[in-house]
N, C-alpha and C. Protein backbone atom coordinates (compact mmCIF):
# COMPACT_ATOMS: atom_id res chain seq x y z
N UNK A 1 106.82 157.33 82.57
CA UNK A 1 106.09 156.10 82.35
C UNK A 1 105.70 155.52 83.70
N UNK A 2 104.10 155.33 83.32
CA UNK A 2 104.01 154.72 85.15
C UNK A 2 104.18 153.31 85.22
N UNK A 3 103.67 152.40 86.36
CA UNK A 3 104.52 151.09 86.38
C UNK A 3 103.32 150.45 86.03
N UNK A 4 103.69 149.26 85.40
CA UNK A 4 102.74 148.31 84.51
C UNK A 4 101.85 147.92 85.14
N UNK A 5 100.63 147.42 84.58
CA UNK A 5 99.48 146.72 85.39
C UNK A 5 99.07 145.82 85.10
N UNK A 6 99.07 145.32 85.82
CA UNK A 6 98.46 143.42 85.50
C UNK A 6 97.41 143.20 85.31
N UNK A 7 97.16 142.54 84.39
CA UNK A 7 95.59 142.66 83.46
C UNK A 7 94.57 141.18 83.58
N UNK A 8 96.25 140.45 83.10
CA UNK A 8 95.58 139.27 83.34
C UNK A 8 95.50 137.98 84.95
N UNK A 9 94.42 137.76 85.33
CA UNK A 9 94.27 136.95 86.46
C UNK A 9 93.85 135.27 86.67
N UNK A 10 93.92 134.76 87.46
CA UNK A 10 93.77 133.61 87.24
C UNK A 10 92.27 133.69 88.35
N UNK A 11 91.64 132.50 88.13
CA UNK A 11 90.19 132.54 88.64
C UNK A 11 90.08 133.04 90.21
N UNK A 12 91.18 132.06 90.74
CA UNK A 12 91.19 132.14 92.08
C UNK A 12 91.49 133.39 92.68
N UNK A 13 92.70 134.27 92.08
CA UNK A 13 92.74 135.60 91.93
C UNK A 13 91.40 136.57 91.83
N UNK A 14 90.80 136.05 90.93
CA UNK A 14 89.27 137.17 90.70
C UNK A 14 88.52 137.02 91.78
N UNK A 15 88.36 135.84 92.05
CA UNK A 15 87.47 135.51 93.25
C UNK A 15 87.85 136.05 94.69
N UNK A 16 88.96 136.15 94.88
CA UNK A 16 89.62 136.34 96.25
C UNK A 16 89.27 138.23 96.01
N UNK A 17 89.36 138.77 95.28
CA UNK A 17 89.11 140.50 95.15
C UNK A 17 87.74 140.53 95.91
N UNK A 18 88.12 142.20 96.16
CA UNK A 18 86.56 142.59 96.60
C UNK A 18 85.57 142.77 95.60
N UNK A 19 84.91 143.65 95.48
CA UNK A 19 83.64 143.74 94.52
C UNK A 19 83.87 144.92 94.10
N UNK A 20 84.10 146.00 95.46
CA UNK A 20 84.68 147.29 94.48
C UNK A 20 86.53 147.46 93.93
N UNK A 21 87.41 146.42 93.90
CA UNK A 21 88.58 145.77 93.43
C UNK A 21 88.03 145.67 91.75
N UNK A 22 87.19 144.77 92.00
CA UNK A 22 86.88 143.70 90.72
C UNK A 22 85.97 144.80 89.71
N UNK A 23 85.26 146.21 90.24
CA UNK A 23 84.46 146.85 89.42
C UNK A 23 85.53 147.99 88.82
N UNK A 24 86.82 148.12 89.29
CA UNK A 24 88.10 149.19 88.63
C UNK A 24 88.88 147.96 87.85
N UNK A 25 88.71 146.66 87.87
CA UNK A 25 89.62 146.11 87.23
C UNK A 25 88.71 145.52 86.23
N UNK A 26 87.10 145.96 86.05
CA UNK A 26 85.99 145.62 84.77
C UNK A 26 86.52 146.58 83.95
N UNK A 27 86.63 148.07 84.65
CA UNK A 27 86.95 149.00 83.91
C UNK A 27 87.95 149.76 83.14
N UNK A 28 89.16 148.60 83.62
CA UNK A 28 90.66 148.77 83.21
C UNK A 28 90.62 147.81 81.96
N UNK A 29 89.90 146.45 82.42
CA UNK A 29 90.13 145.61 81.04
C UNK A 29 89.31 145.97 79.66
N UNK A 30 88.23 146.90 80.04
CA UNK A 30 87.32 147.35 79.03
C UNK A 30 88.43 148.53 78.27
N UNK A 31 88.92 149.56 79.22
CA UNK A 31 89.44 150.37 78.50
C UNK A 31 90.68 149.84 77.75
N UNK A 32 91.41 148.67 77.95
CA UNK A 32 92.29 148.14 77.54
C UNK A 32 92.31 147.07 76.43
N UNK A 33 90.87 146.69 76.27
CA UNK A 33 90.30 145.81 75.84
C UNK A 33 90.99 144.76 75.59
N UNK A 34 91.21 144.24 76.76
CA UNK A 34 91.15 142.40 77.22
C UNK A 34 89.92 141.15 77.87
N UNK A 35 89.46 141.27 76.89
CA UNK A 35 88.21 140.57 76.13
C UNK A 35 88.18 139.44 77.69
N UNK A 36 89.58 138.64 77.87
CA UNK A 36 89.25 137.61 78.76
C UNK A 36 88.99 137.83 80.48
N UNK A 37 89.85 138.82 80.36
CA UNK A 37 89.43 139.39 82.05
C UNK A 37 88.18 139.97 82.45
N UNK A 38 87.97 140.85 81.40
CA UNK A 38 86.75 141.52 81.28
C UNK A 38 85.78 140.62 81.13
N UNK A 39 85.88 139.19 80.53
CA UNK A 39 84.43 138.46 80.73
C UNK A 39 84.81 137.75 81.89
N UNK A 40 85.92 137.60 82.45
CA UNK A 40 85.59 137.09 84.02
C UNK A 40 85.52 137.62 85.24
N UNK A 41 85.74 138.86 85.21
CA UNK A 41 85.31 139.73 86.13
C UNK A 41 83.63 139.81 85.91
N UNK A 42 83.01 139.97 84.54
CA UNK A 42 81.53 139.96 84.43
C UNK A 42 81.18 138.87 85.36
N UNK A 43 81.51 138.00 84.63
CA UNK A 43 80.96 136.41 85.40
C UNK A 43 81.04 136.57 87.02
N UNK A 44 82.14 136.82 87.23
CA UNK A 44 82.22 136.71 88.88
C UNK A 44 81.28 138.11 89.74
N UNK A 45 81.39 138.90 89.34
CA UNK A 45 80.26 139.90 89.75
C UNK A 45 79.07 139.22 89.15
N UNK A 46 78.78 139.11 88.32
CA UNK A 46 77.15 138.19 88.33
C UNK A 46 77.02 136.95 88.97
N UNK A 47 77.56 136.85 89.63
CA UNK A 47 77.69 135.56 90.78
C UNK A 47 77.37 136.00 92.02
N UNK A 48 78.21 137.04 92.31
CA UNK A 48 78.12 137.42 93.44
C UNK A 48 76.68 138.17 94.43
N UNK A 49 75.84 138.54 93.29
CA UNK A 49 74.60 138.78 94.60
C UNK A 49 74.12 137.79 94.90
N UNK A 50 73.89 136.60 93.79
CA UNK A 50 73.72 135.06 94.37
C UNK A 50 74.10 134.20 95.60
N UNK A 51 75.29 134.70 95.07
CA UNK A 51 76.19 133.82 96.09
C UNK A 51 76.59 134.41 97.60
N UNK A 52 76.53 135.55 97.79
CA UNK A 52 76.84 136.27 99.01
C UNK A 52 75.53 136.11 99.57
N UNK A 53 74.60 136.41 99.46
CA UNK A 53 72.97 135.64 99.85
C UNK A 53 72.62 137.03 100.68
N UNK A 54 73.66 138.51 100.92
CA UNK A 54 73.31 139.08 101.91
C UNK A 54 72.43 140.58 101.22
N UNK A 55 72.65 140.21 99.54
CA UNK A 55 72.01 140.97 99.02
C UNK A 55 70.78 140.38 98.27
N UNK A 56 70.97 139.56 97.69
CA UNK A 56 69.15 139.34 96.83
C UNK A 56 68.69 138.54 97.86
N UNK A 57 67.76 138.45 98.19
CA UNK A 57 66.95 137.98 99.69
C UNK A 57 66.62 136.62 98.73
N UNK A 58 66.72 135.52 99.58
CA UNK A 58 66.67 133.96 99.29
C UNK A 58 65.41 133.68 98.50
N UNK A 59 64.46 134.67 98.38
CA UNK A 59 63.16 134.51 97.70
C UNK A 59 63.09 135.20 96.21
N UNK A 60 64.21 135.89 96.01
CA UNK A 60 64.31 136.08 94.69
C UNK A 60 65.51 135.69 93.79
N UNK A 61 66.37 134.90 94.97
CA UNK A 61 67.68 134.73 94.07
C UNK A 61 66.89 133.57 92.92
N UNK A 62 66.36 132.29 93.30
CA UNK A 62 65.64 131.28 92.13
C UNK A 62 65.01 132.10 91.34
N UNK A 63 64.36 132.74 91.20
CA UNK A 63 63.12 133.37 90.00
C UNK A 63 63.97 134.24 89.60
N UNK A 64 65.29 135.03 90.05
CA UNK A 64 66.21 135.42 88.78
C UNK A 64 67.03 134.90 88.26
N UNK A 65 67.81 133.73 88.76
CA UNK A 65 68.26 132.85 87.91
C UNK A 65 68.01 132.01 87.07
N UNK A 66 66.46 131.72 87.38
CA UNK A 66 65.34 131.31 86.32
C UNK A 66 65.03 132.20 85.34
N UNK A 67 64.98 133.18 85.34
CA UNK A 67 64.28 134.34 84.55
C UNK A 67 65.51 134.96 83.64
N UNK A 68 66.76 134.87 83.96
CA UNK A 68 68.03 134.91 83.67
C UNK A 68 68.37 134.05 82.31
N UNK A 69 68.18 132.49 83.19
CA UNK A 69 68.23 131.65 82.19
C UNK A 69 67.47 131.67 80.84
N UNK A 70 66.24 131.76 81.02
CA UNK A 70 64.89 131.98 80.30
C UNK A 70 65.58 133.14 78.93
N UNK A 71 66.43 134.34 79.90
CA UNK A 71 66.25 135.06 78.86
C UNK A 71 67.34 134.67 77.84
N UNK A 72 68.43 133.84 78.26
CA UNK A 72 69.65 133.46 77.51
C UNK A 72 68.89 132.46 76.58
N UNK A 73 68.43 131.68 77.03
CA UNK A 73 67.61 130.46 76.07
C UNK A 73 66.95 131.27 74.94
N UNK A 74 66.25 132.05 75.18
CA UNK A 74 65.29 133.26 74.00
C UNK A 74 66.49 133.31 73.08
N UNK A 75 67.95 134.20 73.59
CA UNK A 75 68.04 134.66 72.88
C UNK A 75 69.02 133.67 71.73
N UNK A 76 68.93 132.73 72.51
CA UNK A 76 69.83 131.47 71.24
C UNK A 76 68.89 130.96 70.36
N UNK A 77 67.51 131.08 70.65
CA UNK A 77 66.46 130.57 69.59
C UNK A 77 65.82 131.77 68.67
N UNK A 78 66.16 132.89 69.22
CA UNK A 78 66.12 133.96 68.19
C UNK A 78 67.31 134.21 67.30
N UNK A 79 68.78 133.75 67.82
CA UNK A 79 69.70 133.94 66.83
C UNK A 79 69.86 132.89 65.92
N UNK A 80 69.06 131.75 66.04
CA UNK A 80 68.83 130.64 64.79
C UNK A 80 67.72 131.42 64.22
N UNK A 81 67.12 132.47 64.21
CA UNK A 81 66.09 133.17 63.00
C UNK A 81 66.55 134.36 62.29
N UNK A 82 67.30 134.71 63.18
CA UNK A 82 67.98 136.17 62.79
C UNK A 82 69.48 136.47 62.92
N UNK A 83 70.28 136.88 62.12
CA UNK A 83 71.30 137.28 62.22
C UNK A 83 72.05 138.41 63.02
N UNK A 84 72.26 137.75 64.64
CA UNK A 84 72.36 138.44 65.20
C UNK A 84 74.39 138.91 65.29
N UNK A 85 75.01 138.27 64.61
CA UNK A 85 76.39 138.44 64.45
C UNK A 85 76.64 139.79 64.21
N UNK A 86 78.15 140.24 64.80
CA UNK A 86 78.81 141.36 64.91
C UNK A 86 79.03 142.32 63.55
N UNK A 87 79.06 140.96 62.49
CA UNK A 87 79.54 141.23 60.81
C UNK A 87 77.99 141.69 60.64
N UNK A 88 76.81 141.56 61.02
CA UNK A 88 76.02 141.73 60.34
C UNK A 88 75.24 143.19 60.78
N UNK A 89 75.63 143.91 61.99
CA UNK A 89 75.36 145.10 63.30
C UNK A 89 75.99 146.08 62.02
N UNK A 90 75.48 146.79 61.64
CA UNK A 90 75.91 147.77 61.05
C UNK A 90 75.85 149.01 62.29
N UNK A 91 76.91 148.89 62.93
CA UNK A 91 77.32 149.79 64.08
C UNK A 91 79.08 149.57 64.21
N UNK A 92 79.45 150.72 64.97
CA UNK A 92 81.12 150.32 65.05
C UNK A 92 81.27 149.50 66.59
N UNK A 93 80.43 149.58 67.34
CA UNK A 93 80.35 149.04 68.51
C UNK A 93 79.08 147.64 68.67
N UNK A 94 79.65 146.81 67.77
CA UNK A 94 78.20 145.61 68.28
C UNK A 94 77.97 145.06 69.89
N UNK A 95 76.55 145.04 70.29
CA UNK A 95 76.71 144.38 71.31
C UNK A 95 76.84 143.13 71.55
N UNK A 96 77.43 142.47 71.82
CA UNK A 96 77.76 141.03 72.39
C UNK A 96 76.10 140.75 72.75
N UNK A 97 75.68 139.73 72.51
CA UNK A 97 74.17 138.85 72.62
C UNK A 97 74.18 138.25 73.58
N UNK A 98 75.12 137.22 73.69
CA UNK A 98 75.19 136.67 75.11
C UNK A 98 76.42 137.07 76.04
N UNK A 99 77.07 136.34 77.26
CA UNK A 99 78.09 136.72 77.91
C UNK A 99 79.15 135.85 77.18
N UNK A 100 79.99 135.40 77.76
CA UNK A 100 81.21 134.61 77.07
C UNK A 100 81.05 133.28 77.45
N UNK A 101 80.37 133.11 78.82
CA UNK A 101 79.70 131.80 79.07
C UNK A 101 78.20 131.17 78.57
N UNK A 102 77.68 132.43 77.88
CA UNK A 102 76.57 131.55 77.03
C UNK A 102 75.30 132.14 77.76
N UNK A 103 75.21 133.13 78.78
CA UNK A 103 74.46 133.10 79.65
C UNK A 103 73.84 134.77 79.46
N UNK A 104 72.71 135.33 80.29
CA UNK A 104 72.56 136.80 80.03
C UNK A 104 73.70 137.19 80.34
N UNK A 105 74.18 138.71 79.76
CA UNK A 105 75.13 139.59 80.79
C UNK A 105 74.63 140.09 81.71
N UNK A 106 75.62 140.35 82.95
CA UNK A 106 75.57 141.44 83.98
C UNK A 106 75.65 142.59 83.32
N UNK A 107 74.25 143.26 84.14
CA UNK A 107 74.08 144.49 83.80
C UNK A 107 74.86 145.92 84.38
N UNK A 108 75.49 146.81 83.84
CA UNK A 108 76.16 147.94 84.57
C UNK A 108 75.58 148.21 85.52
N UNK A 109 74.05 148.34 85.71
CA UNK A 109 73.84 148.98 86.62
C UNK A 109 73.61 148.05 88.39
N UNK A 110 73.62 147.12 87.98
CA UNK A 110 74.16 145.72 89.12
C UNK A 110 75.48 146.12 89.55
N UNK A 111 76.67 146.30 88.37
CA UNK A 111 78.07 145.71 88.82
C UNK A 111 77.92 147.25 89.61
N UNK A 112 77.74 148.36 89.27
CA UNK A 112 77.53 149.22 90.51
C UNK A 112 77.53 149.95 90.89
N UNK A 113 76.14 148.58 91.35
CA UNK A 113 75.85 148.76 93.00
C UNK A 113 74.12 149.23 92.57
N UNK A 114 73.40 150.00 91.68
CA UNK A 114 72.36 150.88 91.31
C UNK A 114 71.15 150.15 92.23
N UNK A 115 71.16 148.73 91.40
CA UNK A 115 70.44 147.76 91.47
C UNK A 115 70.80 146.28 92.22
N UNK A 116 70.09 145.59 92.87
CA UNK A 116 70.64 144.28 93.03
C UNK A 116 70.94 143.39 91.87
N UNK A 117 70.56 143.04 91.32
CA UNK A 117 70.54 142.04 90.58
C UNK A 117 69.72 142.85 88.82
N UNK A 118 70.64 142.67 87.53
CA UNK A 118 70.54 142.77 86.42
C UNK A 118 71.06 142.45 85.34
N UNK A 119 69.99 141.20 85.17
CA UNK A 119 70.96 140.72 84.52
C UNK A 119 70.16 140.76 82.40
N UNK A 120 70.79 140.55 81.66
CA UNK A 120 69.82 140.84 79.86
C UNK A 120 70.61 140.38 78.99
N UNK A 121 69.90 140.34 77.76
CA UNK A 121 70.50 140.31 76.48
C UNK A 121 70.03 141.18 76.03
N UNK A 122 71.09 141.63 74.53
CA UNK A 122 70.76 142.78 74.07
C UNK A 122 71.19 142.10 72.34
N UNK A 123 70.68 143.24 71.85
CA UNK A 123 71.47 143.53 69.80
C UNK A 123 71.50 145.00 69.84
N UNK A 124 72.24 145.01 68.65
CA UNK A 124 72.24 146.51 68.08
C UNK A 124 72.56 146.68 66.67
N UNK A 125 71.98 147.41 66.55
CA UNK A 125 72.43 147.55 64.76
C UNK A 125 71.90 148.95 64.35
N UNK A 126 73.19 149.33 64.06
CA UNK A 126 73.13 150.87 63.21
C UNK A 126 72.63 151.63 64.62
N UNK A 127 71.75 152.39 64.31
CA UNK A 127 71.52 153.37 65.80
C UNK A 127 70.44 152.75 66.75
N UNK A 128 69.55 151.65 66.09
CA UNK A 128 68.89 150.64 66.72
C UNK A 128 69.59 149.82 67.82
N UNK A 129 69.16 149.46 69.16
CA UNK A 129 69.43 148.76 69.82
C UNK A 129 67.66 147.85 70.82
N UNK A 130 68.00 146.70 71.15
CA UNK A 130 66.62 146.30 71.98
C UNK A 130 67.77 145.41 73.06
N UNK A 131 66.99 145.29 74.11
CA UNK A 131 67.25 144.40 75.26
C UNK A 131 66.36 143.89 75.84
N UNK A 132 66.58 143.02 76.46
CA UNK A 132 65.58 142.27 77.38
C UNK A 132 66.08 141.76 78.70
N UNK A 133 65.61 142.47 79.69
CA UNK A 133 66.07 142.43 81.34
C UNK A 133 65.32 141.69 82.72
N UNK A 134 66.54 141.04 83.10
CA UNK A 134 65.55 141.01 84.53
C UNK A 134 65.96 141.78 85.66
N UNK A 135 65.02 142.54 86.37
CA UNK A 135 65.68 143.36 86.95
C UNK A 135 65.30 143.06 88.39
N UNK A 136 65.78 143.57 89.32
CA UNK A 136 65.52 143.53 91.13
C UNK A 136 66.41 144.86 91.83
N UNK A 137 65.19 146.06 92.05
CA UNK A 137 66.00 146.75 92.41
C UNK A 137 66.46 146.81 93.47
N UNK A 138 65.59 146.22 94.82
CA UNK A 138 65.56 145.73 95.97
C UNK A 138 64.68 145.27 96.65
N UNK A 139 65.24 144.34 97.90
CA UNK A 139 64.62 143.60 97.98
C UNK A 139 63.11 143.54 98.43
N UNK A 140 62.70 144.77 98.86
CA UNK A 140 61.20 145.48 99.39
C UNK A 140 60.02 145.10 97.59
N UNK A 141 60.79 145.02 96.95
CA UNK A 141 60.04 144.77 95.51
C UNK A 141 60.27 143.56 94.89
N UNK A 142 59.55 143.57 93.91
CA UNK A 142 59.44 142.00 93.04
C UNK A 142 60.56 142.52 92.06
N UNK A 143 60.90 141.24 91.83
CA UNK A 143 61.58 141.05 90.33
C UNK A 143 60.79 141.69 89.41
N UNK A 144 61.22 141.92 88.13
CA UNK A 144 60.52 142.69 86.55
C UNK A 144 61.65 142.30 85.63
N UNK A 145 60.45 142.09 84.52
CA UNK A 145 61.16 142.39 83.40
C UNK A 145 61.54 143.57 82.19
N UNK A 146 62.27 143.52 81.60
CA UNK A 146 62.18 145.01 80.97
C UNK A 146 62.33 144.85 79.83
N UNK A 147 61.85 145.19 78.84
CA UNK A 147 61.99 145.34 77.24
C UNK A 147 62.52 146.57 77.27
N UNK A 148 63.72 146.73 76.67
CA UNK A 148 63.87 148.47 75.57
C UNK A 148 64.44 148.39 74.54
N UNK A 149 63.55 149.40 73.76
CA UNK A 149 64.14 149.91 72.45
C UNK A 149 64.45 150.83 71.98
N UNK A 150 65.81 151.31 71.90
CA UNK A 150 66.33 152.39 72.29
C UNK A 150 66.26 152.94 73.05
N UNK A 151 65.36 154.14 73.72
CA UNK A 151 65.24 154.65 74.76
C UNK A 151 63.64 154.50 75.55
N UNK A 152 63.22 153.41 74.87
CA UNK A 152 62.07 153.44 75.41
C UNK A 152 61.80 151.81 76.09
N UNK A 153 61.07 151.59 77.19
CA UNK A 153 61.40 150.98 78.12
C UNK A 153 59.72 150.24 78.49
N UNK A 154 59.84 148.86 78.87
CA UNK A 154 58.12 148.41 79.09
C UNK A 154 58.62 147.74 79.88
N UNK A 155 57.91 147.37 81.44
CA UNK A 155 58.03 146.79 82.21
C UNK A 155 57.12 145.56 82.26
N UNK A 156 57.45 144.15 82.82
CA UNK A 156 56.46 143.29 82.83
C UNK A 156 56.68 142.63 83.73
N UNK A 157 55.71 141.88 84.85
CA UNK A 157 55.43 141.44 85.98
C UNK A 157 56.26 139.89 86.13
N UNK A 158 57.40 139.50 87.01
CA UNK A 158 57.73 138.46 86.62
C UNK A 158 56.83 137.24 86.19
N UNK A 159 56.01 136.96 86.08
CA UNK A 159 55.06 135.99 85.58
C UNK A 159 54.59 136.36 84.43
N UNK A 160 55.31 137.41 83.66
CA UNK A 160 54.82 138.09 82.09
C UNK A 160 56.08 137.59 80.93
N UNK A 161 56.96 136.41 81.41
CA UNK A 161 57.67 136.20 80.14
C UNK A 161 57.26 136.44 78.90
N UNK A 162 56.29 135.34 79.29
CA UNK A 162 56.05 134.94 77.27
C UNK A 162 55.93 136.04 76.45
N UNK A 163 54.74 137.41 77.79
CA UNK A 163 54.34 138.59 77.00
C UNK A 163 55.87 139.85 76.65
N UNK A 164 56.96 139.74 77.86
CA UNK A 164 57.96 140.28 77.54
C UNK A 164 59.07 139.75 76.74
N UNK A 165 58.78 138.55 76.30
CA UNK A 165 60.29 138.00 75.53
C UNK A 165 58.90 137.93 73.86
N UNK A 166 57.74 138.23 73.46
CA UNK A 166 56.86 138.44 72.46
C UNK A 166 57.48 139.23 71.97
N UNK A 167 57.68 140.67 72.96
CA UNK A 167 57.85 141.92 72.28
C UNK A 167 59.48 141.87 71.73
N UNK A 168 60.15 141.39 73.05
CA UNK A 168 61.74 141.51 72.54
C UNK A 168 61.86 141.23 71.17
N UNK A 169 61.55 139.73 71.00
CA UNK A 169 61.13 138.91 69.36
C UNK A 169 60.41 139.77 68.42
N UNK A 170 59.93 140.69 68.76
CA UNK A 170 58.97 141.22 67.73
C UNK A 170 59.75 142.73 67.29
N UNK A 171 60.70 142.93 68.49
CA UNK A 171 61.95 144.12 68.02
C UNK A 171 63.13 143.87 67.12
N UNK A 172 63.30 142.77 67.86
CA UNK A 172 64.35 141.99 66.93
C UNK A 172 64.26 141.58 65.49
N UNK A 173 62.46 141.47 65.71
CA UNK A 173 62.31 140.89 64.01
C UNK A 173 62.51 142.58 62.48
N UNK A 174 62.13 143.48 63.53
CA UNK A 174 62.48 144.69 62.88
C UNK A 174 63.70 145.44 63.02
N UNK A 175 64.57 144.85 63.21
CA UNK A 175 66.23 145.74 63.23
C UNK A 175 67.20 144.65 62.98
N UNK A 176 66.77 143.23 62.82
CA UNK A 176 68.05 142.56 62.62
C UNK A 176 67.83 141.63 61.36
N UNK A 177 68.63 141.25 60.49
CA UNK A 177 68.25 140.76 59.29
C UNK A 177 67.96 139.23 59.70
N UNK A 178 66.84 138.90 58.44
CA UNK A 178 66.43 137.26 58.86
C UNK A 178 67.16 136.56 58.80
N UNK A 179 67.78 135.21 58.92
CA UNK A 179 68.71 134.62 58.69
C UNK A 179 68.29 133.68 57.21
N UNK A 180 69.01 133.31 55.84
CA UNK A 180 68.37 132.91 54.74
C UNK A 180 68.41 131.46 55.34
N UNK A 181 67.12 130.75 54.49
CA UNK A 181 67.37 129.20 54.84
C UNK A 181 67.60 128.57 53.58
């Protein structure tokens, strides 16, 4: 038997870790599934290209935390139309819609390292899944947004919300049940 591991942390603890610390201890609480570490390790890695300032260059950290926000707001006014709940995902794995703070999730391919900054919401149901992303792969490029459905993927110019959160809404309206009024 090997020696126990400590799962659970207190904030100041998460914060004081490194980044590649905090991306083996995303992946210990996932495999362990401790729901609370695992959403604060998310949180604090989605903080961190913000906040370290030495990765998203000062000209795109606002327009992704704007664009971030934007997409969390969508997706709380799409889950007052549609039933986006776990009971209703006819899948054994639902995706979580928002983070645990209400906000997009950090994207895997951010926590690391792929990309700077990725952050989305997603659904899934049955073998159907859609998301909606903001992405920054670095800093030589603009921000984008990304629609996918399932494996298929549309990019849109950060100044293309309305036209990329249209389509998200218009995926969603075909894979997730309406909500009755």
């Amino acid at each position: 038997m090997g020696k126990p591991v400590k799962i659970i942390y207190t904030p100041d603890e998460i914060r004081a870790m490194s980044t590649a610390a905090l991306q083996k201890l995303l992946q210990k609480a996932d495999e362990l599934g401790v729901q609370r570490t695992f959403d604060a390790v998310t949180a604090e890695l989605a903080e961190r290209p913000l906040r370290e300032g030495g990765k998203v260059a000062r000209k795109h950290a606002s327009i992704i935390k704007q664009a971030a926000d934007d997409i969390a707001r969508l997706q709380t006014i799409i889950a007052d139309q549609f039933d986006l709940s776990p009971q209703s995902a006819n899948t054994a794995r639902p995706h979580k819609v928002l983070s645990s703070s209400g906000g997009a999730k950090a994207g895997g391919d951010m926590l690391n390292g792929s990309v700077l900054s990725y952050f989305y919401v997603s659904y899934r149901n049955g073998d159907n899944s859609a998301s909606l992303s903001v992405i920054l792969k670095n800093n030589d490029e603009e921000p984008f947004f990304e629609v996918l459905f399932n494996s298929c993927a549309t990019r849109y110019a950060i100044g293309q919300f309305e036209e990329a959160a249209a389509r998200y809404e218009a995926i969603i309206a075909c894979i997730a049940p309406a909500r009755e009024e």
